[in-house]
Protein backbone atom coordinates (compact mmCIF):
# COMPACT_ATOMS: atom_id res chain seq x y z
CA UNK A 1 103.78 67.18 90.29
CA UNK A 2 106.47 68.97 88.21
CA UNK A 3 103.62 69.25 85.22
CA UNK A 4 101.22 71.34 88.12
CA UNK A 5 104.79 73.41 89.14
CA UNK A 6 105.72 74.66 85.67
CA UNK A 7 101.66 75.11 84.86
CA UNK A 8 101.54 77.31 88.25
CA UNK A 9 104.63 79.28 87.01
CA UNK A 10 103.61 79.82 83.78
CA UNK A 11 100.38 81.57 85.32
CA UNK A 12 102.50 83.51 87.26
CA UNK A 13 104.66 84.66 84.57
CA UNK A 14 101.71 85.35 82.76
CA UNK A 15 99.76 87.28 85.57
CA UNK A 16 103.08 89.53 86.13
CA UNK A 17 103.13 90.44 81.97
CA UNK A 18 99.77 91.56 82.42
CA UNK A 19 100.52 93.47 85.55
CA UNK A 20 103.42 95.31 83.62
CA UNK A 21 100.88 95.75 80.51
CA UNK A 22 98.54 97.52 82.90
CA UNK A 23 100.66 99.77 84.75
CA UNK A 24 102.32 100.31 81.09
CA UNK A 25 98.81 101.52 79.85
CA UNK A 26 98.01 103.72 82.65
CA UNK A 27 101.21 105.48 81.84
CA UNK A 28 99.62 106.51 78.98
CA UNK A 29 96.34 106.90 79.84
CA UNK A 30 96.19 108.63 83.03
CA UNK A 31 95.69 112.70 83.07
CA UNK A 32 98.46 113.72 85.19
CA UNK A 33 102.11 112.85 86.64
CA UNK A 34 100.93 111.45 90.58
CA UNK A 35 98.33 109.48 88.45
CA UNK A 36 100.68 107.72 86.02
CA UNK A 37 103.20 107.56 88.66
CA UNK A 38 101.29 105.50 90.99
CA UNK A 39 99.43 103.24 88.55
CA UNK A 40 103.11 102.44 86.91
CA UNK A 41 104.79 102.33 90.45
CA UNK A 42 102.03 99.35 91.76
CA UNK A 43 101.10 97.70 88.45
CA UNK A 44 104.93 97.14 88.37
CA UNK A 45 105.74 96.37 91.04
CA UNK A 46 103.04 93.58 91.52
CA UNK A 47 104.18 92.63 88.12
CA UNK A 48 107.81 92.10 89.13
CA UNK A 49 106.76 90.04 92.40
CA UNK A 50 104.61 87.67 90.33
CA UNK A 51 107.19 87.08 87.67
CA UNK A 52 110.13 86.70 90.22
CA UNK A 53 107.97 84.05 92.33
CA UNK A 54 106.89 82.14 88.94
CA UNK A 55 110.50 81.78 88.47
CA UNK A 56 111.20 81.10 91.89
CA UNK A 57 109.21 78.23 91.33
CA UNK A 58 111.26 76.54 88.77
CA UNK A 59 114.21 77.65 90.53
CA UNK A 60 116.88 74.55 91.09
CA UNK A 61 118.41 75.28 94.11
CA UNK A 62 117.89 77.80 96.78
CA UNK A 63 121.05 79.76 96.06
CA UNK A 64 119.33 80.85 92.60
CA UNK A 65 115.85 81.78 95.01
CA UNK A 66 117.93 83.87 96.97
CA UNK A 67 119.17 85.75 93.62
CA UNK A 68 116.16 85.99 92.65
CA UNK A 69 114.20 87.53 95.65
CA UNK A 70 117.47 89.88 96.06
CA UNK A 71 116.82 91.44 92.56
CA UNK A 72 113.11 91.75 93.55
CA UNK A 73 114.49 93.70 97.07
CA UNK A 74 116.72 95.94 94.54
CA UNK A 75 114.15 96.23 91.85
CA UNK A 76 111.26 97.08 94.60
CA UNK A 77 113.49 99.66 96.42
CA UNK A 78 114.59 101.15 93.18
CA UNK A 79 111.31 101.57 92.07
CA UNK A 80 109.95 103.28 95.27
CA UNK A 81 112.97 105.56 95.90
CA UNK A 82 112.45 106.62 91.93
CA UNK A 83 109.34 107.56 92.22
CA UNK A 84 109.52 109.19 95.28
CA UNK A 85 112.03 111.18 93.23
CA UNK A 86 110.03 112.20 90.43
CA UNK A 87 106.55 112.86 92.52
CA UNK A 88 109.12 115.54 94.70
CA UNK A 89 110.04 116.74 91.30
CA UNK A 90 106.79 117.53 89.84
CA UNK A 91 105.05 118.53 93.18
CA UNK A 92 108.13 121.38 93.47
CA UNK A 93 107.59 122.30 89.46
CA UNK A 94 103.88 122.50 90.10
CA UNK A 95 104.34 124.81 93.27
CA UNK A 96 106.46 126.75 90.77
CA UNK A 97 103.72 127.23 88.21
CA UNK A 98 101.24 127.87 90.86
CA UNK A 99 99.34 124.43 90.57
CA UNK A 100 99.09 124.17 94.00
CA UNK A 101 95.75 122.60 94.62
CA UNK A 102 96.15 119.74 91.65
């Protein structure tokens, strides 16, 4: 049982870096701010959750799995309010440059 725990978390873990690697790549790939924002915003945050509950997994105790899903909260709401922040940014710039309609 604790052989099909750590090979669950390990494909977790695994999923999660590829998450991160995606959202990473469409960062660089994608044509324009609300693009890049939103495929790093997901792919990231999809990442995170895999990678927290892969660790959650091996976890010892349940005081460490409450850590753990409280950085998620942070990370999650961090994340969202951030780019929130930066998509109000570069709609206002945009208006500004008369870009309206992209």
């Amino acid at each position: 049982m604790p052989d099909l725990v750590a090979f669950i978390s390990a494909v977790l873990i695994a999923a999660g870096a590829v998450f991160f690697i995606a959202g990473t790549v469409g960062l660089l790939r994608f044509p324009d701010t609300y693009c890049r924002l939103h495929a790093l915003t997901k792919a990231d945050g999809l990442g995170l959750a895999l990678i927290a509950l892969g660790i959650a997994l091996t976890a010892s105790s349940f005081g460490e799995v409450f850590r753990i899903a409280l950085i998620w909260f942070f990370v999650a709401v961090a994340s969202a309010t951030g780019g929130h922040l930066i998509a109000t940014y570069a709609r206002r710039v945009d208006r500004a440059e008369g870009k309206e309609g992209s």
